[in-house]
C-alpha atoms as a PDB file:
ATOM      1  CA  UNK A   1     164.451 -28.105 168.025  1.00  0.00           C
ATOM      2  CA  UNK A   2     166.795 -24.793 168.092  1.00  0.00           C
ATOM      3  CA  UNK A   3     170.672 -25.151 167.847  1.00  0.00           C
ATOM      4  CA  UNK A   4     171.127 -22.719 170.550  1.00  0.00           C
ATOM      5  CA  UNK A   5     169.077 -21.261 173.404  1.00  0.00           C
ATOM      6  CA  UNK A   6     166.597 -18.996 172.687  1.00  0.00           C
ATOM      7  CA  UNK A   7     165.179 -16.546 175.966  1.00  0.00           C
ATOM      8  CA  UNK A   8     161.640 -17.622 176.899  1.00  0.00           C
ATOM      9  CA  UNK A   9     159.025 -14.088 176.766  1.00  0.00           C
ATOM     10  CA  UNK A  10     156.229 -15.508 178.283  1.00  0.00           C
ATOM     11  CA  UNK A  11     158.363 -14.624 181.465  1.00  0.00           C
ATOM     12  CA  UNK A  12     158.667 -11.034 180.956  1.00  0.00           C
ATOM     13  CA  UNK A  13     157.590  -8.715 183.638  1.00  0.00           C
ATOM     14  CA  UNK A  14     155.289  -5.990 182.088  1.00  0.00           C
ATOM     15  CA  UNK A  15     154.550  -2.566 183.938  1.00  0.00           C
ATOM     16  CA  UNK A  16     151.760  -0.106 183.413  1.00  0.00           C
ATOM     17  CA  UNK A  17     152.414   2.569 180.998  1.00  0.00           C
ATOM     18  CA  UNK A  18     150.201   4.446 183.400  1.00  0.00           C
ATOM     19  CA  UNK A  19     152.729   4.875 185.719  1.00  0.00           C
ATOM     20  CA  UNK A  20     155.951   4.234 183.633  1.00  0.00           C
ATOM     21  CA  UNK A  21     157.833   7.603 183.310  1.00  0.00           C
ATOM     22  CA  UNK A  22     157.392   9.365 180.260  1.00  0.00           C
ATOM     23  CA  UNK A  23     159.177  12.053 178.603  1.00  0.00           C
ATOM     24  CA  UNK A  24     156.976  13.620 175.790  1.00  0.00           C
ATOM     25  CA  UNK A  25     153.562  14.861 176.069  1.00  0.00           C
ATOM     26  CA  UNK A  26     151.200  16.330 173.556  1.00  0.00           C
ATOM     27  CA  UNK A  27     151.291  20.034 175.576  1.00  0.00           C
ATOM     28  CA  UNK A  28     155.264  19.980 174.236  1.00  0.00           C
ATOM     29  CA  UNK A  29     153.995  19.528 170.586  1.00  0.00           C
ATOM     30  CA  UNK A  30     153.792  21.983 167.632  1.00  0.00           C
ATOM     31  CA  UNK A  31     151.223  24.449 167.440  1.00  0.00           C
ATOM     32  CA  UNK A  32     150.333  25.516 164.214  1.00  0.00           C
ATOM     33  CA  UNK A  33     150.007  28.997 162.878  1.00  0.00           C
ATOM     34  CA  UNK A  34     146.265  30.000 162.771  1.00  0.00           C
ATOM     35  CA  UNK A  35     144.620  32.203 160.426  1.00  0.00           C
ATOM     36  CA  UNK A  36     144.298  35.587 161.413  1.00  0.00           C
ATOM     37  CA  UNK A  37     147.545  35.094 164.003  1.00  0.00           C
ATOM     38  CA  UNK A  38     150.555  34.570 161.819  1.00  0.00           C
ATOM     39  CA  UNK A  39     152.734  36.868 163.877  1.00  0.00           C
ATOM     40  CA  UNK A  40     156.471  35.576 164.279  1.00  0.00           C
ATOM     41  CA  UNK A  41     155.678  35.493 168.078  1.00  0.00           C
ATOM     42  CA  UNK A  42     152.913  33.426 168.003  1.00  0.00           C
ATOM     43  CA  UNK A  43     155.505  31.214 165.462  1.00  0.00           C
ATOM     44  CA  UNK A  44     158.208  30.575 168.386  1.00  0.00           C
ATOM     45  CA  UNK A  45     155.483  29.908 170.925  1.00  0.00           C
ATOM     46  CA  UNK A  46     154.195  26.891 168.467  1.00  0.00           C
ATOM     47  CA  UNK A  47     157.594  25.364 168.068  1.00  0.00           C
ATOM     48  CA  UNK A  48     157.428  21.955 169.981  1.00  0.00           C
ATOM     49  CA  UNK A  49     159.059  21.942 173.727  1.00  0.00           C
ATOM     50  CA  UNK A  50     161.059  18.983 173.190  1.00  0.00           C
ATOM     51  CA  UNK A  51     165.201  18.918 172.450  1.00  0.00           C
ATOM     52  CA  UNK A  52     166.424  21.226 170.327  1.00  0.00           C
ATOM     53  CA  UNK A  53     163.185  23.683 170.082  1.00  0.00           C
ATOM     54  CA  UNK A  54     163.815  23.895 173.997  1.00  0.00           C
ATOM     55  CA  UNK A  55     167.207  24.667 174.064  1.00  0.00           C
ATOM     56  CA  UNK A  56     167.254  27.222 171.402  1.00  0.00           C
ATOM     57  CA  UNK A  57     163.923  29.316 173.260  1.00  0.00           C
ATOM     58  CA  UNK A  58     166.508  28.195 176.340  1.00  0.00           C
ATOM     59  CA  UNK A  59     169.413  30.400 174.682  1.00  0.00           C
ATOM     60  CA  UNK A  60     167.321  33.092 174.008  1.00  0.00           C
ATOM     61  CA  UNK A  61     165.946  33.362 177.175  1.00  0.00           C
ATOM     62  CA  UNK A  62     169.249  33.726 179.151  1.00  0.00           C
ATOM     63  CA  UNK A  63     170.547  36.052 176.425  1.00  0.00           C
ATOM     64  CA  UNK A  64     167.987  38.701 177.239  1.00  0.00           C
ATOM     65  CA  UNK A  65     168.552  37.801 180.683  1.00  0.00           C
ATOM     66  CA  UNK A  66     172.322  38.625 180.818  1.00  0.00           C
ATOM     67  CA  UNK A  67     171.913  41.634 179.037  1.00  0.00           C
ATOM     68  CA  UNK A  68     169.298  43.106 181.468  1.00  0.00           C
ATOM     69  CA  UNK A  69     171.898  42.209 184.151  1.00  0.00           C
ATOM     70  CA  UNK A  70     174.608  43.714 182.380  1.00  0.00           C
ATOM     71  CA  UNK A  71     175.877  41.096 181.674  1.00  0.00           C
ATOM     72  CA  UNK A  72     178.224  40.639 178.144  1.00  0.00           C
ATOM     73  CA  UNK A  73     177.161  38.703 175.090  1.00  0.00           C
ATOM     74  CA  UNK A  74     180.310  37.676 173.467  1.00  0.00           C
ATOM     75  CA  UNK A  75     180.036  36.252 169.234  1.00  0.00           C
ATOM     76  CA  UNK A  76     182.987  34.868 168.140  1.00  0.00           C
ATOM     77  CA  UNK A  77     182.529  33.800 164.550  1.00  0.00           C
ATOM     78  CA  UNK A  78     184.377  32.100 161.437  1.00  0.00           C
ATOM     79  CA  UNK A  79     184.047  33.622 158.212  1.00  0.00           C
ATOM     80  CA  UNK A  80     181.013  31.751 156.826  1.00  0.00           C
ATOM     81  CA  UNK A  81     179.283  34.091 159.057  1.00  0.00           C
ATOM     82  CA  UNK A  82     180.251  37.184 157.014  1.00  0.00           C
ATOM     83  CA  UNK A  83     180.451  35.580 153.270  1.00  0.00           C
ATOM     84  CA  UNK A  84     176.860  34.159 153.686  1.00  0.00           C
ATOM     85  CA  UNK A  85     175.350  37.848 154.528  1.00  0.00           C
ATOM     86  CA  UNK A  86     174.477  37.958 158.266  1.00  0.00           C
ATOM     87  CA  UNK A  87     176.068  40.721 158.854  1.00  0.00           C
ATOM     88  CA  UNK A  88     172.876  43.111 159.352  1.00  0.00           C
ATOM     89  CA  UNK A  89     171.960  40.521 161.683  1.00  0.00           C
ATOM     90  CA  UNK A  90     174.815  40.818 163.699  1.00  0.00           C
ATOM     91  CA  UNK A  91     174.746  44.650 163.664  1.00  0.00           C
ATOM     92  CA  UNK A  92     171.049  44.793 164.184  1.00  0.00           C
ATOM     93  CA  UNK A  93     171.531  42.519 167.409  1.00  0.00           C
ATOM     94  CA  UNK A  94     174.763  45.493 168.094  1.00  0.00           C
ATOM     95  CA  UNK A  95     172.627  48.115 167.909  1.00  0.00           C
ATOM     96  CA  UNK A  96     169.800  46.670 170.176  1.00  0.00           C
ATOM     97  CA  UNK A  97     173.034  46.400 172.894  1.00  0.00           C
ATOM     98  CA  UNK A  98     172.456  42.626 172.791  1.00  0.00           C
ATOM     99  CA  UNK A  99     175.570  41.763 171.529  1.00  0.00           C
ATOM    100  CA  UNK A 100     178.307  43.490 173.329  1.00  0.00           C
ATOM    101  CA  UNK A 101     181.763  42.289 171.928  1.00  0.00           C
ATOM    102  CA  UNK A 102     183.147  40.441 168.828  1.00  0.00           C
ATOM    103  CA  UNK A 103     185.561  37.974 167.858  1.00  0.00           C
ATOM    104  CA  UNK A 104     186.296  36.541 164.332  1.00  0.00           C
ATOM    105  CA  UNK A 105     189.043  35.128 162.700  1.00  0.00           C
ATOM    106  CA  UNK A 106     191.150  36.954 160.045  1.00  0.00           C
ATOM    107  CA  UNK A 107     189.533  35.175 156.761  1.00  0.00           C
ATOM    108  CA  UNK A 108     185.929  36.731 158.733  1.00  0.00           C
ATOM    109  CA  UNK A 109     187.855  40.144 158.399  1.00  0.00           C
ATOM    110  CA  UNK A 110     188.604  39.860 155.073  1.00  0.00           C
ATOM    111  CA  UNK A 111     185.268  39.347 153.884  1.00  0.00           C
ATOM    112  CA  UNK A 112     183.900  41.922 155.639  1.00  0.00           C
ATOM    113  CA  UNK A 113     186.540  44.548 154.318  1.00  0.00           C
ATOM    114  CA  UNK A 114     185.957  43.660 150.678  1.00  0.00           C
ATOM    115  CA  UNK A 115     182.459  44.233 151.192  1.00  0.00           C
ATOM    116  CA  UNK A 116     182.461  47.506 152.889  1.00  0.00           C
ATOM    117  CA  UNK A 117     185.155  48.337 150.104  1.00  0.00           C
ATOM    118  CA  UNK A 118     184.318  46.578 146.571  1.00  0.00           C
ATOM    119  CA  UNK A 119     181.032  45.362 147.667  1.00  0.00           C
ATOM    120  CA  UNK A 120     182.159  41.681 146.556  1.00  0.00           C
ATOM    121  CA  UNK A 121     183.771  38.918 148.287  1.00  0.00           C
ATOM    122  CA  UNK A 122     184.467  35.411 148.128  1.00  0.00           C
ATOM    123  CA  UNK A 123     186.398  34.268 144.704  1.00  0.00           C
ATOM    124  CA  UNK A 124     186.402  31.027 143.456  1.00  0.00           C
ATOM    125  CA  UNK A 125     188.924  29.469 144.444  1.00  0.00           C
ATOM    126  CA  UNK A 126     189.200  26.230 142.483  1.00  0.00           C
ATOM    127  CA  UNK A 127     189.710  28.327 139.791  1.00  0.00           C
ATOM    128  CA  UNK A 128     192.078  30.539 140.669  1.00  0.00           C
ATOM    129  CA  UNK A 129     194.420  28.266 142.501  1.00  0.00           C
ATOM    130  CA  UNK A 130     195.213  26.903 139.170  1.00  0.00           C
ATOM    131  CA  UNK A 131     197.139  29.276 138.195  1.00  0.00           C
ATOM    132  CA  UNK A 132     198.371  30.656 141.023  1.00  0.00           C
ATOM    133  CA  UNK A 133     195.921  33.889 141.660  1.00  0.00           C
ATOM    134  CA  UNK A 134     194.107  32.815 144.202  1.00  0.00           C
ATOM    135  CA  UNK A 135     194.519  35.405 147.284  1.00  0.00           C
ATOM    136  CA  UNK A 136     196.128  37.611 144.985  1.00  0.00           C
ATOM    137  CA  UNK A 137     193.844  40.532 145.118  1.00  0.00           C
ATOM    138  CA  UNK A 138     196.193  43.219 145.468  1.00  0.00           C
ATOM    139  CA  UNK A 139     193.547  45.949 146.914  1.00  0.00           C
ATOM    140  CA  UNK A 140     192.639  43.340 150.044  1.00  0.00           C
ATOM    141  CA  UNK A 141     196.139  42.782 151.129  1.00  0.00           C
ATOM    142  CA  UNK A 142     197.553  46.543 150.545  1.00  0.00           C
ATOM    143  CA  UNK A 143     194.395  48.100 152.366  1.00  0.00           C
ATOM    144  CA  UNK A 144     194.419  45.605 155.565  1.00  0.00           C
ATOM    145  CA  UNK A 145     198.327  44.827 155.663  1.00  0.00           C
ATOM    146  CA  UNK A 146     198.968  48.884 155.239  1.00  0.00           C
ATOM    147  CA  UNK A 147     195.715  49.492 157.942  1.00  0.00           C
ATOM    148  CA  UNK A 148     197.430  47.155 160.797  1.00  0.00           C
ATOM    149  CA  UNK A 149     200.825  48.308 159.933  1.00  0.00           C
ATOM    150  CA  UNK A 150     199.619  52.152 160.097  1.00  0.00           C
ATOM    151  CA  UNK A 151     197.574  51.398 163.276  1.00  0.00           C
ATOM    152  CA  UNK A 152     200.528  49.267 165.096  1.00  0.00           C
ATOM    153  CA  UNK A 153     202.898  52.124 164.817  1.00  0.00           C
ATOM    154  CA  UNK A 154     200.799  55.231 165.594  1.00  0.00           C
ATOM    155  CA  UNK A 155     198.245  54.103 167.596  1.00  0.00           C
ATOM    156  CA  UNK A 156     197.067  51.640 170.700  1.00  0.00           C
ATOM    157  CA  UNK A 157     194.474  49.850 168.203  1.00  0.00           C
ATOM    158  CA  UNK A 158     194.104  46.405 167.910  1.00  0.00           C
ATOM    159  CA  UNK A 159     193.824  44.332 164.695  1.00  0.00           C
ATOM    160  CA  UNK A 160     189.796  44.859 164.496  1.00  0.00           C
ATOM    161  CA  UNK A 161     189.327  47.880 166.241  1.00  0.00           C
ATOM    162  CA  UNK A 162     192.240  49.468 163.702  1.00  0.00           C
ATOM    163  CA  UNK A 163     190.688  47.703 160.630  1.00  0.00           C
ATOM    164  CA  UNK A 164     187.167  49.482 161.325  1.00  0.00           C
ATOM    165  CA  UNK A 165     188.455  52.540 162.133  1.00  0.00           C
ATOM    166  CA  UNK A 166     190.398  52.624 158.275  1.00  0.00           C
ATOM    167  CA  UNK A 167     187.200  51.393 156.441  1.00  0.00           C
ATOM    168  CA  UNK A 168     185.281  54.554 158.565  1.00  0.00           C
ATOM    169  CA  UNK A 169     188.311  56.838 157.634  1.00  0.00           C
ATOM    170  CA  UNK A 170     188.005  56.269 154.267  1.00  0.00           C
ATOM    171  CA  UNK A 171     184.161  56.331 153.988  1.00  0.00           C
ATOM    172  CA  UNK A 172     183.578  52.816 152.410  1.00  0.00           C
ATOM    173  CA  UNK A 173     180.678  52.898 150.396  1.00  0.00           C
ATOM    174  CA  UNK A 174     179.222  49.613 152.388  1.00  0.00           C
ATOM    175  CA  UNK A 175     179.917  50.715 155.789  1.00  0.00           C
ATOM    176  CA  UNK A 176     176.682  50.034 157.094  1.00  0.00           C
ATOM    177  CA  UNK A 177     176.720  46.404 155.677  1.00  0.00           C
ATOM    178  CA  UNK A 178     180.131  45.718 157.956  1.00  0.00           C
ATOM    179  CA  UNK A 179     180.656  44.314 161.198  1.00  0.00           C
ATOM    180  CA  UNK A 180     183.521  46.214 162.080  1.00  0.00           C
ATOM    181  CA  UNK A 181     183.152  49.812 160.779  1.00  0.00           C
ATOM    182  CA  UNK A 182     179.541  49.492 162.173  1.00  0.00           C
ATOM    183  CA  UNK A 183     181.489  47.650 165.773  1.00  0.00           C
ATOM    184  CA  UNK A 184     183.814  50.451 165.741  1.00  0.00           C
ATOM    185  CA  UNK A 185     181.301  53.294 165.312  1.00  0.00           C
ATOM    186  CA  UNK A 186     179.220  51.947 168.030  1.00  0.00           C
ATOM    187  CA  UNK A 187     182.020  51.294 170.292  1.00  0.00           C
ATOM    188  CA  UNK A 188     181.924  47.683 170.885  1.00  0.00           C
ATOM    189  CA  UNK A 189     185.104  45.759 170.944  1.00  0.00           C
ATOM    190  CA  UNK A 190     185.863  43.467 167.829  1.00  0.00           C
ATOM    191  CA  UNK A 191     188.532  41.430 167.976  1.00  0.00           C
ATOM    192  CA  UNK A 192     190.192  39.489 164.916  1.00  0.00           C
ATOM    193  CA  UNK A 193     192.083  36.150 165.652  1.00  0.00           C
ATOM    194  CA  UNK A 194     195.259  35.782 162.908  1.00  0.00           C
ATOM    195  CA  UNK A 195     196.579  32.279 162.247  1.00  0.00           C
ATOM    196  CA  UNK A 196     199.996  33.555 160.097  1.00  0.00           C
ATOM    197  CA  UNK A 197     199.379  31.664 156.667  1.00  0.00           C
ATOM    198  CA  UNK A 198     195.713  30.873 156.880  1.00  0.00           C
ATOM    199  CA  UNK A 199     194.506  33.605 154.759  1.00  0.00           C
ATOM    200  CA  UNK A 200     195.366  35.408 151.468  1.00  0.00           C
ATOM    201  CA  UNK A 201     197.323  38.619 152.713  1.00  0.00           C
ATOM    202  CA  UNK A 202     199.582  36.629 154.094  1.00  0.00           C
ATOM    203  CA  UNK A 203     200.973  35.484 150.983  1.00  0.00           C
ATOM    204  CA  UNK A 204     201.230  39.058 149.454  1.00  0.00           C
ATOM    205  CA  UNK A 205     204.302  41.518 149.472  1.00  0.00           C
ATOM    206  CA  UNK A 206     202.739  44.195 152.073  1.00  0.00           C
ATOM    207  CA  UNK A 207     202.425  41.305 154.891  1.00  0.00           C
ATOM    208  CA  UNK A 208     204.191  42.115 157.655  1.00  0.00           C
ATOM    209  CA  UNK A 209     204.759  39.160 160.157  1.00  0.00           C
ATOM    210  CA  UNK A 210     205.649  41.160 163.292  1.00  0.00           C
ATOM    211  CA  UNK A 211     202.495  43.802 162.726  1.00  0.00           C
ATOM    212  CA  UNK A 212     200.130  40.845 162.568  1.00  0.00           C
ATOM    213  CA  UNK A 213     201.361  38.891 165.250  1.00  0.00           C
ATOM    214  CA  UNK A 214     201.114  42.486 167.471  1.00  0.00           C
ATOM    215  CA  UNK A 215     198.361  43.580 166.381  1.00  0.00           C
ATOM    216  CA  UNK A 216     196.293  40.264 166.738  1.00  0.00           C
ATOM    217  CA  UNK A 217     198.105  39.710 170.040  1.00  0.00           C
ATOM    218  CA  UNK A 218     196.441  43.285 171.077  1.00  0.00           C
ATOM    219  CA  UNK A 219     193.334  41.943 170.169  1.00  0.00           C
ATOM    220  CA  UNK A 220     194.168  38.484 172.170  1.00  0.00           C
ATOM    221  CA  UNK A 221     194.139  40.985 175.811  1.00  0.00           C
ATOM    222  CA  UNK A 222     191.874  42.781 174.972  1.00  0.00           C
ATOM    223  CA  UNK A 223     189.128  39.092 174.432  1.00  0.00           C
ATOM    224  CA  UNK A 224     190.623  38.317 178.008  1.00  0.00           C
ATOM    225  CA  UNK A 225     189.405  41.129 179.249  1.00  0.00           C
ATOM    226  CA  UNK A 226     185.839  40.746 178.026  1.00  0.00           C
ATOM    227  CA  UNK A 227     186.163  36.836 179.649  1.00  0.00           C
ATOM    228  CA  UNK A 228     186.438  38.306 182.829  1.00  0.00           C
ATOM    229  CA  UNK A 229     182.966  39.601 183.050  1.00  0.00           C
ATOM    230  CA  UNK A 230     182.087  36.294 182.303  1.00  0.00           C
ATOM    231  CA  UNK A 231     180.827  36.112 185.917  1.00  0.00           C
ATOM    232  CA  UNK A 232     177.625  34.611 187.196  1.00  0.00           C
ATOM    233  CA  UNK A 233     176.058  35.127 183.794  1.00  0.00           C
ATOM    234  CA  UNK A 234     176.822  36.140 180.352  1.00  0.00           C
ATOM    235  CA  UNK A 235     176.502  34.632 177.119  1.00  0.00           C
ATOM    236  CA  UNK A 236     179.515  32.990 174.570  1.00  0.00           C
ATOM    237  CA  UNK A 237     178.322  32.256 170.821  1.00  0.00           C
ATOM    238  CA  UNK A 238     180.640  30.595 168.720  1.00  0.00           C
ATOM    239  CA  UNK A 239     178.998  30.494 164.946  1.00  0.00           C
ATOM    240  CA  UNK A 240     181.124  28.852 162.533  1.00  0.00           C
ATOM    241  CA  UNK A 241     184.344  28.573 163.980  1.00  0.00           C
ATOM    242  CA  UNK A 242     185.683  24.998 164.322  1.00  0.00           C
ATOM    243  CA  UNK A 243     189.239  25.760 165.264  1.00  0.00           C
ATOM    244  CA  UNK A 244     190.747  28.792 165.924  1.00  0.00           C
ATOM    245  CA  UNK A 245     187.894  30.742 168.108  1.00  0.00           C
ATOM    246  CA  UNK A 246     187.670  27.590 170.389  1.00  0.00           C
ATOM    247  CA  UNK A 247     191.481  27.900 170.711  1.00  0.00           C
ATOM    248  CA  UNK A 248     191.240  31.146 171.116  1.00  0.00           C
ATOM    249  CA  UNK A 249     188.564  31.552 173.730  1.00  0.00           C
ATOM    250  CA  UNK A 250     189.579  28.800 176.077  1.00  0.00           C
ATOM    251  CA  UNK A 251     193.013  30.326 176.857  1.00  0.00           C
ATOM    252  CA  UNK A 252     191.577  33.756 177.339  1.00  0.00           C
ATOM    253  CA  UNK A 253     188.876  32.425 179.908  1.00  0.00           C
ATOM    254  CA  UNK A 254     191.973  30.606 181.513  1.00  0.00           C
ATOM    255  CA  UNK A 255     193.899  33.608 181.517  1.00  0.00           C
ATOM    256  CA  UNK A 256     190.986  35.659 183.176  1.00  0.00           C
ATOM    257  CA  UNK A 257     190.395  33.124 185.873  1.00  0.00           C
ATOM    258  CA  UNK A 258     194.245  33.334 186.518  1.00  0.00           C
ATOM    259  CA  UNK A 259     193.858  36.868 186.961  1.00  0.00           C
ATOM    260  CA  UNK A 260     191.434  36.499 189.527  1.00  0.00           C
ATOM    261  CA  UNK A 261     188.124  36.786 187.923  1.00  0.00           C
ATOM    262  CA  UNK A 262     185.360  34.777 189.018  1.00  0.00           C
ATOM    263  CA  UNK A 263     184.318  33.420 185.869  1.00  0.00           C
ATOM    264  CA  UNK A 264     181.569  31.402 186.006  1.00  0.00           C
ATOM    265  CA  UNK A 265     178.347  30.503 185.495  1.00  0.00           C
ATOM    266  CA  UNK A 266     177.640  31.802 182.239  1.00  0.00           C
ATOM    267  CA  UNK A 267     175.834  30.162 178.974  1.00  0.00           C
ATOM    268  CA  UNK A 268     178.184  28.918 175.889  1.00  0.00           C
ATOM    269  CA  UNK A 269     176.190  27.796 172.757  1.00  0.00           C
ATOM    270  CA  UNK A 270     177.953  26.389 169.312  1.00  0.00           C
ATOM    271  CA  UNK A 271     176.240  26.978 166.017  1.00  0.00           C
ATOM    272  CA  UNK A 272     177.644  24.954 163.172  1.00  0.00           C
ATOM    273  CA  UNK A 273     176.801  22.799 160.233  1.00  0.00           C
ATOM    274  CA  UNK A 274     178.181  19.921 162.064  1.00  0.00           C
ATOM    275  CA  UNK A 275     179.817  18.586 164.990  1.00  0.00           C
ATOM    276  CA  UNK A 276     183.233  19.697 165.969  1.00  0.00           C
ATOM    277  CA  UNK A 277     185.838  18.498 168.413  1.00  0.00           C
ATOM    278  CA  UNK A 278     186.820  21.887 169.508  1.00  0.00           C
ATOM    279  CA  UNK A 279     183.703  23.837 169.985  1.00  0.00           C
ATOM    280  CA  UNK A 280     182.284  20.702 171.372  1.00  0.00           C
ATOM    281  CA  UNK A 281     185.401  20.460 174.073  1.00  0.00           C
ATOM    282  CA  UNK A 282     186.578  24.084 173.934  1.00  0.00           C
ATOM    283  CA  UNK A 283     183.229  26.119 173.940  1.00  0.00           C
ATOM    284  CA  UNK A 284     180.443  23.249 175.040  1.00  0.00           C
ATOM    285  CA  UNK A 285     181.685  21.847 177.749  1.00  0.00           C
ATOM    286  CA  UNK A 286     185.046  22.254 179.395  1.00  0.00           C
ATOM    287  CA  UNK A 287     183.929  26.147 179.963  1.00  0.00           C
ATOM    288  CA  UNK A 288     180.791  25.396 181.676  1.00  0.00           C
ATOM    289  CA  UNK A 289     181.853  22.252 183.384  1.00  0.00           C
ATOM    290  CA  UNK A 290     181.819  23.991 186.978  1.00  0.00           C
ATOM    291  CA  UNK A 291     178.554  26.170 186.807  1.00  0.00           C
ATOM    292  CA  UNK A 292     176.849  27.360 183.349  1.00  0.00           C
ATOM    293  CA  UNK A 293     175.551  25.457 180.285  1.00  0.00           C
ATOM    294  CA  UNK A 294     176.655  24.516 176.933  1.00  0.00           C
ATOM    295  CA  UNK A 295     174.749  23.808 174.049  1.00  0.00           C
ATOM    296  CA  UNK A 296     175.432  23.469 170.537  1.00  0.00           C
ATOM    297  CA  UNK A 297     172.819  24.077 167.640  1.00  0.00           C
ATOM    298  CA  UNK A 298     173.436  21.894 164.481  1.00  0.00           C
ATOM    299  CA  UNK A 299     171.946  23.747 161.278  1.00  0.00           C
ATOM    300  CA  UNK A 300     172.940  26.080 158.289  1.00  0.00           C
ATOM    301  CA  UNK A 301     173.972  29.748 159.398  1.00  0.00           C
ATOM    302  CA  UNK A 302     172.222  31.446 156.658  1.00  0.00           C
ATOM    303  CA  UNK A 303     168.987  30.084 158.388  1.00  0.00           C
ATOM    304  CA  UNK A 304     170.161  29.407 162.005  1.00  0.00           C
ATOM    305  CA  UNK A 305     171.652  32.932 162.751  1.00  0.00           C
ATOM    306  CA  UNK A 306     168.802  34.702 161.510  1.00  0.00           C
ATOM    307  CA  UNK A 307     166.413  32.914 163.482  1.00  0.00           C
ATOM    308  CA  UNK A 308     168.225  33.242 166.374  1.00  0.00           C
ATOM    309  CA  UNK A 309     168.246  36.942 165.791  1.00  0.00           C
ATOM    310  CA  UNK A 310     164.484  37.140 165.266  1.00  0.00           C
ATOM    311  CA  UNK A 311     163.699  35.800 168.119  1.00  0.00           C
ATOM    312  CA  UNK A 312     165.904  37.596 170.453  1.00  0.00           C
ATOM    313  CA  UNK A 313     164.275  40.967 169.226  1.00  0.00           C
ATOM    314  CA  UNK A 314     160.695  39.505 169.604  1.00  0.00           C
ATOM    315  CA  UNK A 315     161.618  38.161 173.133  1.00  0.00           C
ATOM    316  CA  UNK A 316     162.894  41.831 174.310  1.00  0.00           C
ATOM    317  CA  UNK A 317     159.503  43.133 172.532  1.00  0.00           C
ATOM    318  CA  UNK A 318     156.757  41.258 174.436  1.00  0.00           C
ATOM    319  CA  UNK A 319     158.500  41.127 177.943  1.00  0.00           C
END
């Protein structure tokens, strides 16, 4: 005989799975490609309607929504984004006038002027830490630093739109490879978030503290500003930025709200490698919590961004 009780299952109430409610079919399932039809389209259509598949076809959907609308498709970005070499993506997606404004953090800025400049980026830095190198390429800090410190005294420029108009100036050889000499040329507003010693010409001799907070803080009014057409649809992407664009964004959708603007209603979505606090809270949810969605992707950029990319420009071509 047992120690201790032990619930009796002959009594168990059993329903029909006939009528029980179900939530996956076999019409949401993959589709596989078929010979003689291996077209990228028909590759999307296959994907399985179920979770993730959904949301993402979801995200592209209102994307080419809001932009038919008129409606801005803000990508804010870490720099991951730039050293992993999606930056034709993000240009490509410019150029179509699907993405309409952009916001990265300084280290994303960095990359992308070494590129369009040296066309290298990205040192190692275990190895140069060791001896105290690390960050100290002198080029990086004395073009940037002397760029925002020209810009801030002769001009209304912010940090980004300042930083691609220099790398256009000067004809960098990989201008058409960078986000924001190809942002500036087209005329969409980029925007570059500083955090003062997060990033490698801040510990160099050109650095000036008061032209970075200035110049950044430019580019803070002017992301405001693109918040408040946040309104009754629209599109946020934050790629790769766990911290500082979350920050960033939240206060300037608070600060156009404050200013009167109605917005609302728009779509957020978080791409990452992980789960993070911030986007989660900051981009996710608290934004969309009275009209709009939030989603968040989970997934390497080099192969999420891309994608997304593709088929947003195969969406626009068979509507």
């Amino acid at each position: 005989m047992a120690r201790h009780p032990r619930a009796d299952l002959s009594r168990v109430k059993t329903i029909s799975i006939r009528t029980r409610k179900s939530k996956v079919t076999p019409r949401q399932f993959a589709v596989p490609l078929k010979k003689g039809d291996e077209s990228f389209a028909r590759f999307v259509e296959g994907m399985p309607d179920i979770l993730v598949a959904r949301d993402l076809r979801l995200l592209v959907d209102e994307i080419v929504r809001s932009r038919r609308k008129g409606k801005p498709v803000l990508t804010m970005m870490g720099a991951h984004v730039i050293k992993v070499g999606l930056a034709p993506v993000l240009i490509d997606l410019m150029r179509r006038k699907v993405i309409t404004a952009l916001a990265m953090n300084s280290a994303a800025s960095i990359h992308d002027v070494e590129t369009a400049l040296w066309g290298k980026t990205s040192e190692d830095v275990a190895v140069n830490m060791l001896d105290g190198r690390f960050g100290m390429a002198r080029e990086t800090g004395e073009f940037i630093n002397g760029a925002l410190a020209e810009a801030c005294r002769t001009t209304d420029m912010g940090y980004g739109e300042a930083l691609g108009a220099k790398l256009v100036d000067v004809g960098a050889k990989n201008a058409e490879v960078s986000v924001l000499a190809s942002a500036y040329t087209m005329g969409v507003p980029v925007t570059v978030h500083a955090a003062i010693g997060t990033d490698i010409i801040h510990q160099q001799p050109t650095m000036d503290g008061a032209v970075t907070g200035e110049m950044s803080y430019r580019d803070f009014r002017t992301l405001c500003a693109v918040c408040k057409r946040l309104t009754g649809g629209g599109v946020v992407l934050n790629i790769g930025s766990a911290v500082i664009l979350p920050e960033v964004f939240l206060k300037a959708l608070t600060v156009a709200r404050n200013l009167g603007a109605r917005a609302r209603g728009f779509t957020t979505a978080v791409f990452d490698k992980n789960s993070h606090y911030r986007p989660t809270m900051n981009v996710q949810l608290r934004p969309t919590q009275d009209g709009g969605k939030g989603l968040y992707f989970i997934g390497h950029h080099e192969i999420m961004v891309p994608l997304l990319g593709a088929m947003i420009v195969s969406r626009m071509r068979h509507d």
